[in-house]
C-alpha atoms as a PDB file:
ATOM      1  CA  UNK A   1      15.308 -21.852  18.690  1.00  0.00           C
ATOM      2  CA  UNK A   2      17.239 -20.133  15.518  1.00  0.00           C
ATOM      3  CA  UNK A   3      17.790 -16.818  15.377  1.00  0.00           C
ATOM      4  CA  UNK A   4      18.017 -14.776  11.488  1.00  0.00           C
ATOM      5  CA  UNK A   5      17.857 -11.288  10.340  1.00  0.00           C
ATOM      6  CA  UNK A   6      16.247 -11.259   6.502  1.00  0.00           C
ATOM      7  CA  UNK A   7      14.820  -9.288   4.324  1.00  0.00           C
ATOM      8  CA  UNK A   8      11.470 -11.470   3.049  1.00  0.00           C
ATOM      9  CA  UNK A   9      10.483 -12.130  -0.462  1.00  0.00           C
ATOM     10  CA  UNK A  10       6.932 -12.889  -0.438  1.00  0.00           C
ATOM     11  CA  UNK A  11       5.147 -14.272  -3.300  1.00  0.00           C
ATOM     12  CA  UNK A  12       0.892 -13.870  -2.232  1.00  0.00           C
ATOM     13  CA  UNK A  13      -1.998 -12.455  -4.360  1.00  0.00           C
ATOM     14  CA  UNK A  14      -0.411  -8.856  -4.587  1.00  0.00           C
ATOM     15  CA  UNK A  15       2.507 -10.591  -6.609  1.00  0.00           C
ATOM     16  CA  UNK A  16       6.110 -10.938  -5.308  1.00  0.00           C
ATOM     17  CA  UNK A  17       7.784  -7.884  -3.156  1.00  0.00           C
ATOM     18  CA  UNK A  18      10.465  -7.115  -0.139  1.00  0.00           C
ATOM     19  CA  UNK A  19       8.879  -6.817   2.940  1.00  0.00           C
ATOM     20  CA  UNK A  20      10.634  -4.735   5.935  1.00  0.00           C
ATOM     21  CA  UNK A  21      13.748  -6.021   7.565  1.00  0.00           C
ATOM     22  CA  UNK A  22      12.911  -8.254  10.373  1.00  0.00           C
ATOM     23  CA  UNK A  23      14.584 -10.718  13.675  1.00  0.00           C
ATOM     24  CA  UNK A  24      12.902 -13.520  13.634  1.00  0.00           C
ATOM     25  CA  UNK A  25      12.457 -16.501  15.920  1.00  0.00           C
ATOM     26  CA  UNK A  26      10.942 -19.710  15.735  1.00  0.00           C
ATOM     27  CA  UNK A  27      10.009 -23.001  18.598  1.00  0.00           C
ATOM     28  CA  UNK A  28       8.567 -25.639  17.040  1.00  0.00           C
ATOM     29  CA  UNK A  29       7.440 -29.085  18.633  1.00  0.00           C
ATOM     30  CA  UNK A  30       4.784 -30.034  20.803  1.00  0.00           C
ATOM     31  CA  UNK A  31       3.260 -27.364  22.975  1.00  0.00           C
ATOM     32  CA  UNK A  32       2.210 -28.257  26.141  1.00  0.00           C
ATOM     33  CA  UNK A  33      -0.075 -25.304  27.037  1.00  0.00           C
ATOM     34  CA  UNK A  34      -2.880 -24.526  24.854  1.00  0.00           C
ATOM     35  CA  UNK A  35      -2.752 -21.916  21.717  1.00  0.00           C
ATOM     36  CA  UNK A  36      -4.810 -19.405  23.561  1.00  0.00           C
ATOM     37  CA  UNK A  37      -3.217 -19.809  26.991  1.00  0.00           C
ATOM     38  CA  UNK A  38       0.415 -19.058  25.552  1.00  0.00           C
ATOM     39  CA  UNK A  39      -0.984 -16.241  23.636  1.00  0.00           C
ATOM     40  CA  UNK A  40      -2.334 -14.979  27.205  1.00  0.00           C
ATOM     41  CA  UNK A  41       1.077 -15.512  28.967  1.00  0.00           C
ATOM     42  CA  UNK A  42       2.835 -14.072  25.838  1.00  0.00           C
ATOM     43  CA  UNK A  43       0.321 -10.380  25.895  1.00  0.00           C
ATOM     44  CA  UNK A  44       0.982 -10.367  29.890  1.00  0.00           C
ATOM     45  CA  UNK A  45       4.526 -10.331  29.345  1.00  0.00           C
ATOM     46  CA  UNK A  46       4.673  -7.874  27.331  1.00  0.00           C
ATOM     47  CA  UNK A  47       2.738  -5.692  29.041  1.00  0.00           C
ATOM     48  CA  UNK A  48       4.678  -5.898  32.119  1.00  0.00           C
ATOM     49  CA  UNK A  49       7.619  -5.729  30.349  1.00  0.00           C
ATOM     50  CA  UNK A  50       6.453  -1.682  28.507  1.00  0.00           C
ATOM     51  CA  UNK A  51       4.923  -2.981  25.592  1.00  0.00           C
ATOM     52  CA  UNK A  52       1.816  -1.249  24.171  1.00  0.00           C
ATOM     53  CA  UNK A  53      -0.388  -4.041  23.075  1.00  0.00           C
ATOM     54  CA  UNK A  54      -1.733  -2.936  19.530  1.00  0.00           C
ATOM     55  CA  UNK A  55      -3.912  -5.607  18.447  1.00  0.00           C
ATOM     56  CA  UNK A  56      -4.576  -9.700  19.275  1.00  0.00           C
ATOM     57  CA  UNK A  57      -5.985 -11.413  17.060  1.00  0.00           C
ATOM     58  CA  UNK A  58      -8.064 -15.027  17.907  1.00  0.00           C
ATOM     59  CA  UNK A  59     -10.280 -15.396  15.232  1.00  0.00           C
ATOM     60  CA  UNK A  60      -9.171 -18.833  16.365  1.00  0.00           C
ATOM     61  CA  UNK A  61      -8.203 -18.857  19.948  1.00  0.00           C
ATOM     62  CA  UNK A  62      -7.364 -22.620  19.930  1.00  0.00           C
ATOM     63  CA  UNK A  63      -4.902 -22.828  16.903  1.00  0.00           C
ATOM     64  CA  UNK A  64      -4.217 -19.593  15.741  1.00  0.00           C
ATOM     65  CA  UNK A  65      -3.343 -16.137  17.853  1.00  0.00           C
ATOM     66  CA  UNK A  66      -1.415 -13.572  17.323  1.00  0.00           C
ATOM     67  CA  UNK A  67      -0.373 -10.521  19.447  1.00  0.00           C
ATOM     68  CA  UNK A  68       0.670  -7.795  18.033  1.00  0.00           C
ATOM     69  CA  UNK A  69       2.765  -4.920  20.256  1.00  0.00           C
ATOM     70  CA  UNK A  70       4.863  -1.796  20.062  1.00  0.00           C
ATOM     71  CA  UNK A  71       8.255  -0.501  22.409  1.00  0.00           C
ATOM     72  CA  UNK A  72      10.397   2.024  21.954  1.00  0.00           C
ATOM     73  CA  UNK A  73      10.371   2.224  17.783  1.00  0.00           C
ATOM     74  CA  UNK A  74       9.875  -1.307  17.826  1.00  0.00           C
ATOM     75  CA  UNK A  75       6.582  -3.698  16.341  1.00  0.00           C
ATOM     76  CA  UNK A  76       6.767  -7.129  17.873  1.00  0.00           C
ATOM     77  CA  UNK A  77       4.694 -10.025  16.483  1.00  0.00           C
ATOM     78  CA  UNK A  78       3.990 -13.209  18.444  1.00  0.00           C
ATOM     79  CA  UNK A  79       1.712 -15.663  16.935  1.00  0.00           C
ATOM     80  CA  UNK A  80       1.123 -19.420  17.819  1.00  0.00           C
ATOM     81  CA  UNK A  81       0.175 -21.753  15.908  1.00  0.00           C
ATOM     82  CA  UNK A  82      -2.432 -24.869  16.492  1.00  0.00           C
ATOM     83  CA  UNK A  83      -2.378 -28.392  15.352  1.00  0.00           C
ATOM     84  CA  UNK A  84      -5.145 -27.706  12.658  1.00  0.00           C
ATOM     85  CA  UNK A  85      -2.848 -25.210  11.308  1.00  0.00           C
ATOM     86  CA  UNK A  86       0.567 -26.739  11.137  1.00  0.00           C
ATOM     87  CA  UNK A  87       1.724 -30.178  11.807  1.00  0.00           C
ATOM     88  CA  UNK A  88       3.506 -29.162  14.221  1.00  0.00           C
ATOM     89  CA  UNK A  89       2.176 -26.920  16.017  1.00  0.00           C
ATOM     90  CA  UNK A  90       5.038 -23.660  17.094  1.00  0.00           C
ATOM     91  CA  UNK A  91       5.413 -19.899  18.266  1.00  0.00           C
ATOM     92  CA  UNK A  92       6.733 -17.100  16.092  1.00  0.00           C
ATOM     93  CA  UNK A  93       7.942 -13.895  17.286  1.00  0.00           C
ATOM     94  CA  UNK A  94       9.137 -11.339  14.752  1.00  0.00           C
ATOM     95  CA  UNK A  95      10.393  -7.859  15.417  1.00  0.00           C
ATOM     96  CA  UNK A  96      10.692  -4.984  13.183  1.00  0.00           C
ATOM     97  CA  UNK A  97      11.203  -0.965  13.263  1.00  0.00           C
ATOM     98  CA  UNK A  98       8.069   0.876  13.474  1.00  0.00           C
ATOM     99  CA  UNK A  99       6.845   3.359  10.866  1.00  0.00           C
ATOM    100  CA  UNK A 100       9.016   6.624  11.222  1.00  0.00           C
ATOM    101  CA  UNK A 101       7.042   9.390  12.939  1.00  0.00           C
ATOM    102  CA  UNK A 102       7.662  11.689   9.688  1.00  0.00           C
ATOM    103  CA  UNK A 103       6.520   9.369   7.127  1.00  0.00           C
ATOM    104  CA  UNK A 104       2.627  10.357   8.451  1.00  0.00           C
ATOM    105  CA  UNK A 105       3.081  14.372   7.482  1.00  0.00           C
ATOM    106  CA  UNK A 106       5.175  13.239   4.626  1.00  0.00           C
ATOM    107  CA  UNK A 107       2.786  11.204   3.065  1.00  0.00           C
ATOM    108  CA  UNK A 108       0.208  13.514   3.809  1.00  0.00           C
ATOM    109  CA  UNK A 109       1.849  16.385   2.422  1.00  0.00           C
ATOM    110  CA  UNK A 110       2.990  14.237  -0.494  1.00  0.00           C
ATOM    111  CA  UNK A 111      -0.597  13.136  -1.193  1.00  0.00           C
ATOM    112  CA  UNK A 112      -2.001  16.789  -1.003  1.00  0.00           C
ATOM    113  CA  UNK A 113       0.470  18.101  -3.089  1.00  0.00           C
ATOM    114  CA  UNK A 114      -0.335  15.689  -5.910  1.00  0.00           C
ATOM    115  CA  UNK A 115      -3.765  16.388  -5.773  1.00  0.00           C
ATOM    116  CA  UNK A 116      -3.187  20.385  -6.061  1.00  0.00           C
ATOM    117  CA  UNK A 117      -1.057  19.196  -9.009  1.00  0.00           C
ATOM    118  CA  UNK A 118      -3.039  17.434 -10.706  1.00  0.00           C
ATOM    119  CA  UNK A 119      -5.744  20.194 -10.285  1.00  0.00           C
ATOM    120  CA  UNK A 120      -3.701  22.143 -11.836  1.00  0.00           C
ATOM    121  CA  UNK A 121      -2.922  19.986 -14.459  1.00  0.00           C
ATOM    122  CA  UNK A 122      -6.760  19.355 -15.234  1.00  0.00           C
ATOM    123  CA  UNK A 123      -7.585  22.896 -14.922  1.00  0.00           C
ATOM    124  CA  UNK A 124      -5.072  24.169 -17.674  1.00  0.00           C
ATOM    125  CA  UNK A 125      -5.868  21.186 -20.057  1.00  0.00           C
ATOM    126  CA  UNK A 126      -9.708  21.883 -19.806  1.00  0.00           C
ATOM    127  CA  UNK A 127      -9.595  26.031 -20.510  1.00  0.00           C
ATOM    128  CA  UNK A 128      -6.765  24.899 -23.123  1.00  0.00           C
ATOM    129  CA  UNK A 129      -9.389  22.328 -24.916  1.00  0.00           C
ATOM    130  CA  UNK A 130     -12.412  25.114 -24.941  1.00  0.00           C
ATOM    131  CA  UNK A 131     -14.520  26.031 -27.487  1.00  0.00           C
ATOM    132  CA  UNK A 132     -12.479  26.913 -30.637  1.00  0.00           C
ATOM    133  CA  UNK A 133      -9.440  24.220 -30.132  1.00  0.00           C
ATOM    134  CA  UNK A 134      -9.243  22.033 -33.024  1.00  0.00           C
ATOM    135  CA  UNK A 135      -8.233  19.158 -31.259  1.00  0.00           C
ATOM    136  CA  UNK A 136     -10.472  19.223 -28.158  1.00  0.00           C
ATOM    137  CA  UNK A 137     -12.611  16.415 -28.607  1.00  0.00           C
ATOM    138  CA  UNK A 138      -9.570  14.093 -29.281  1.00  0.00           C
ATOM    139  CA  UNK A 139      -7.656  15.558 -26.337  1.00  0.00           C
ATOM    140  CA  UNK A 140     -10.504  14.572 -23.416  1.00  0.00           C
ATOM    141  CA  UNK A 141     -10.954  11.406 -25.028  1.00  0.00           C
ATOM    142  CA  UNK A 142      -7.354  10.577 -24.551  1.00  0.00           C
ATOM    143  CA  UNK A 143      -7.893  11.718 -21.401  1.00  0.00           C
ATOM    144  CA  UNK A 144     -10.461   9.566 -20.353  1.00  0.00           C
ATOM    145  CA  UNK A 145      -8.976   6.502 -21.904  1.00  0.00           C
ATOM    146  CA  UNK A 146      -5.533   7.714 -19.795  1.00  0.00           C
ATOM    147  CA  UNK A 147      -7.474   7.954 -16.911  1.00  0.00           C
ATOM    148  CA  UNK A 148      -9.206   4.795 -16.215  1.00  0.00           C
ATOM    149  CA  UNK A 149      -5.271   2.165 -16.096  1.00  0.00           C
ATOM    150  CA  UNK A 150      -4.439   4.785 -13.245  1.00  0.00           C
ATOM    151  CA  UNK A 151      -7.823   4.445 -11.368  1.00  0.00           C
ATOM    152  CA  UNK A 152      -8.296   0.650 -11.590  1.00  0.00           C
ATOM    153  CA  UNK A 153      -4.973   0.246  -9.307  1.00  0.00           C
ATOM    154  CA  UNK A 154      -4.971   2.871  -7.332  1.00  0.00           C
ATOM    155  CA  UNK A 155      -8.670   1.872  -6.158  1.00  0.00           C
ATOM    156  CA  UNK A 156      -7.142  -1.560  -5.185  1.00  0.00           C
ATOM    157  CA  UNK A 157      -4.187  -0.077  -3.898  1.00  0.00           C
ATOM    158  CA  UNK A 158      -4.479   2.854  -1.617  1.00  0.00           C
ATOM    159  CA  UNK A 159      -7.625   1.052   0.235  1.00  0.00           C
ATOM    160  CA  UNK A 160      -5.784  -2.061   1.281  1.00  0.00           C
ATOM    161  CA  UNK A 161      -2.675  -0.308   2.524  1.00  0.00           C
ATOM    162  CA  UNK A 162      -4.456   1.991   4.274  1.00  0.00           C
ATOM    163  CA  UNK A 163      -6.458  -0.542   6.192  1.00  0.00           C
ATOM    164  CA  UNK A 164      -3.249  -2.527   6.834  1.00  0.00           C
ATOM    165  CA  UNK A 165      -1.488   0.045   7.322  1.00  0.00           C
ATOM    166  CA  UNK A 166      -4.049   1.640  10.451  1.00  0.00           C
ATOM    167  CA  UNK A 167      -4.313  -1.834  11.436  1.00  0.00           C
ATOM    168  CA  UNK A 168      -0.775  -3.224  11.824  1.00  0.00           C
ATOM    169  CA  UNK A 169       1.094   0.168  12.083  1.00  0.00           C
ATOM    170  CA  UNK A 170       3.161  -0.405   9.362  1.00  0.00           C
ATOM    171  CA  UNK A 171       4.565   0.470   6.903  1.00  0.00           C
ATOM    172  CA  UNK A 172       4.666  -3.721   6.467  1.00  0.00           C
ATOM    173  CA  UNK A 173       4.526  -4.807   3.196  1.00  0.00           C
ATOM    174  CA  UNK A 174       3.832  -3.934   0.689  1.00  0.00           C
ATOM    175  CA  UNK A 175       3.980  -0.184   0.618  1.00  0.00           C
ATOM    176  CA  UNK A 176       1.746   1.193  -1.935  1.00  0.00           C
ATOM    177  CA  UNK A 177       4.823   2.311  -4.520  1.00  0.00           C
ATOM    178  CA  UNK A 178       6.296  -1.227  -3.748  1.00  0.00           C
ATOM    179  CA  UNK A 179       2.266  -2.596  -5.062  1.00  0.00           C
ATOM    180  CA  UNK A 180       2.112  -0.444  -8.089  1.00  0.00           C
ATOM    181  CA  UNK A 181       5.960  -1.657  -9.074  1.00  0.00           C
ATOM    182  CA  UNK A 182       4.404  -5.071  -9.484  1.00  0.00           C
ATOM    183  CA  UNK A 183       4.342  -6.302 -12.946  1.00  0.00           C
ATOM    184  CA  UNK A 184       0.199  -6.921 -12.842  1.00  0.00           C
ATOM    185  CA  UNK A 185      -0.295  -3.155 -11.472  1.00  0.00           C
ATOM    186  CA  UNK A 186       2.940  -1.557 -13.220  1.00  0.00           C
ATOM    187  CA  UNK A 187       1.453  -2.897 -16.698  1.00  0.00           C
ATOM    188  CA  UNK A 188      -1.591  -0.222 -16.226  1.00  0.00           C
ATOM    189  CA  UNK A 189       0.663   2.797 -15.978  1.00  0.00           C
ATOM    190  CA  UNK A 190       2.788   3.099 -19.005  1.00  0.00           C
ATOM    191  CA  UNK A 191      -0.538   2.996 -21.462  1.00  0.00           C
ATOM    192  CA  UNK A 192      -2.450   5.399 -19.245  1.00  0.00           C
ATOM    193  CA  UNK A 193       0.890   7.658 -19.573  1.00  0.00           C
ATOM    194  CA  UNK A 194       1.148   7.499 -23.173  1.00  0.00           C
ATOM    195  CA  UNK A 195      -2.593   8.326 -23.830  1.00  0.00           C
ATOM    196  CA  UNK A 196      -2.215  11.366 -20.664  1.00  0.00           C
ATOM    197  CA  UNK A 197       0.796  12.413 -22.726  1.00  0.00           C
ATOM    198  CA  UNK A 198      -1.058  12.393 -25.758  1.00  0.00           C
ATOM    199  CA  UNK A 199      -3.602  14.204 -24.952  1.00  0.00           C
ATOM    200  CA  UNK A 200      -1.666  16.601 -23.347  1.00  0.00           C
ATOM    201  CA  UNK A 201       0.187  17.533 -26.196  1.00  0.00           C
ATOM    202  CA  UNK A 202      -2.864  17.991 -27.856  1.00  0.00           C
ATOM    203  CA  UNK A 203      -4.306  20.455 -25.617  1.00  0.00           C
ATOM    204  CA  UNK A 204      -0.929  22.121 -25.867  1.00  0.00           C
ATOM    205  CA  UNK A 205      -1.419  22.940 -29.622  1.00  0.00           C
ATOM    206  CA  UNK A 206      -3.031  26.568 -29.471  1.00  0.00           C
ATOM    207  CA  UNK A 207      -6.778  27.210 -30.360  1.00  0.00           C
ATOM    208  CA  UNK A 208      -8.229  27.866 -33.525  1.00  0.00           C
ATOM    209  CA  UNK A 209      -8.693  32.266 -33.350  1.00  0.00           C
ATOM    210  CA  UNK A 210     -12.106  33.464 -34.288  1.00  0.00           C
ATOM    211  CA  UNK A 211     -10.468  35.298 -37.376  1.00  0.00           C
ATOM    212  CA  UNK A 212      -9.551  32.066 -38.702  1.00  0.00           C
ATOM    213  CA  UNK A 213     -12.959  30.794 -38.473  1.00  0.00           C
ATOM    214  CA  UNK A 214     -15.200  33.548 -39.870  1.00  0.00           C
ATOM    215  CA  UNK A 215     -12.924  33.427 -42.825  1.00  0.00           C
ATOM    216  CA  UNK A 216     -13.648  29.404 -43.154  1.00  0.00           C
ATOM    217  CA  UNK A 217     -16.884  29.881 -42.756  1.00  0.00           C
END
């Protein structure tokens, strides 16, 4: 059995991030019980021992199981693996800090007060851009070409984590600022910024008066 405290790199479909700090443990060789009847031993265990089972998962009960459990500020992860997994087949146990009790409110709070700010933000550009402003048209165009880089991540993003997030009591990788500081997310932000910026300066320039346009006229 080896014993190592790490902080992962993982390279998967969401690109390459850090993952939480975890103490792992690995036995590898032949297992002489079956996948699902360690996994059964291994959730009994725990149980007795205060866990708070969370979630097992046996889409394959015969090579691949994983229990999932809580203790104490603690997630443990115990998963075994099968011979038409691995070659050889092995248990894993990993154990990590659970997610902070403020990090719910915080996120909730910080999510809320985004969206009053960027009411806000909408709000002033729109009765800035009314009839009258020479640069109106321009300025929600920009603003709809700004918009859509932001959206097209964000609807990946926040959906995923969320599930995984409800599902493994996390927060276990990737967090969503740690997905949308990958390079094939991050490269939507800067040209939705420039255009947002843009347009805001556009709705910044002040409106055309009525004096002004009698006289054109």
């Amino acid at each position: 059995m080896g014993w190592a405290g790490y902080a992962r790199w993982v390279t998967s479909f969401e690109g390459g991030d850090y993952g939480r700090t975890q103490v792992a443990a690995g036995i590898p060789g032949n297992l002489r019980s079956s996948v699902a009847s360690i996994a059964e031993r291994a959730t009994a265990g725990l149980r007795a021992h205060g866990w708070r089972i969370r979630m097992v998962t046996d889409d394959d009960p015969d090579n691949h199981v994983t229990v999932l459990a809580r203790r104490d500020g603690l997630d443990i992860a115990v998963t075994v693996y099968g011979y038409a997994v691995t070659a050889d087949p092995s248990v894993f146990v990993s154990i990590a800090r659970s997610t902070p009790v403020a990090a719910w409110p915080a996120g909730i709070g910080g999510g809320l007060l985004s969206a009053l700010l960027a009411f806000l933000a909408f709000g002033w550009g729109s009765r800035r851009t009314g009839s009258g402003h020479p640069f109106g048209r321009p300025a929600e165009a920009l603003y709809g070409i700004g918009l859509l880089p932001w959206l097209l991540p964000t609807t990946v993003a926040l959906p995923l984590t969320t599930i995984r997030t409800v599902q493994y009591g996390g927060p276990d990788w990737p967090q969503t600022w740690e997905w949308f500081g990958q390079p094939h997310y991050f490269m939507f932000i800067p040209p939705g910024a420039v255009f947002l910026a843009l347009a805001a300066a556009l709705a910044a320039r002040p409106p055309v008066r009525n004096e002004l346009l009698e006289a054109r006229g």
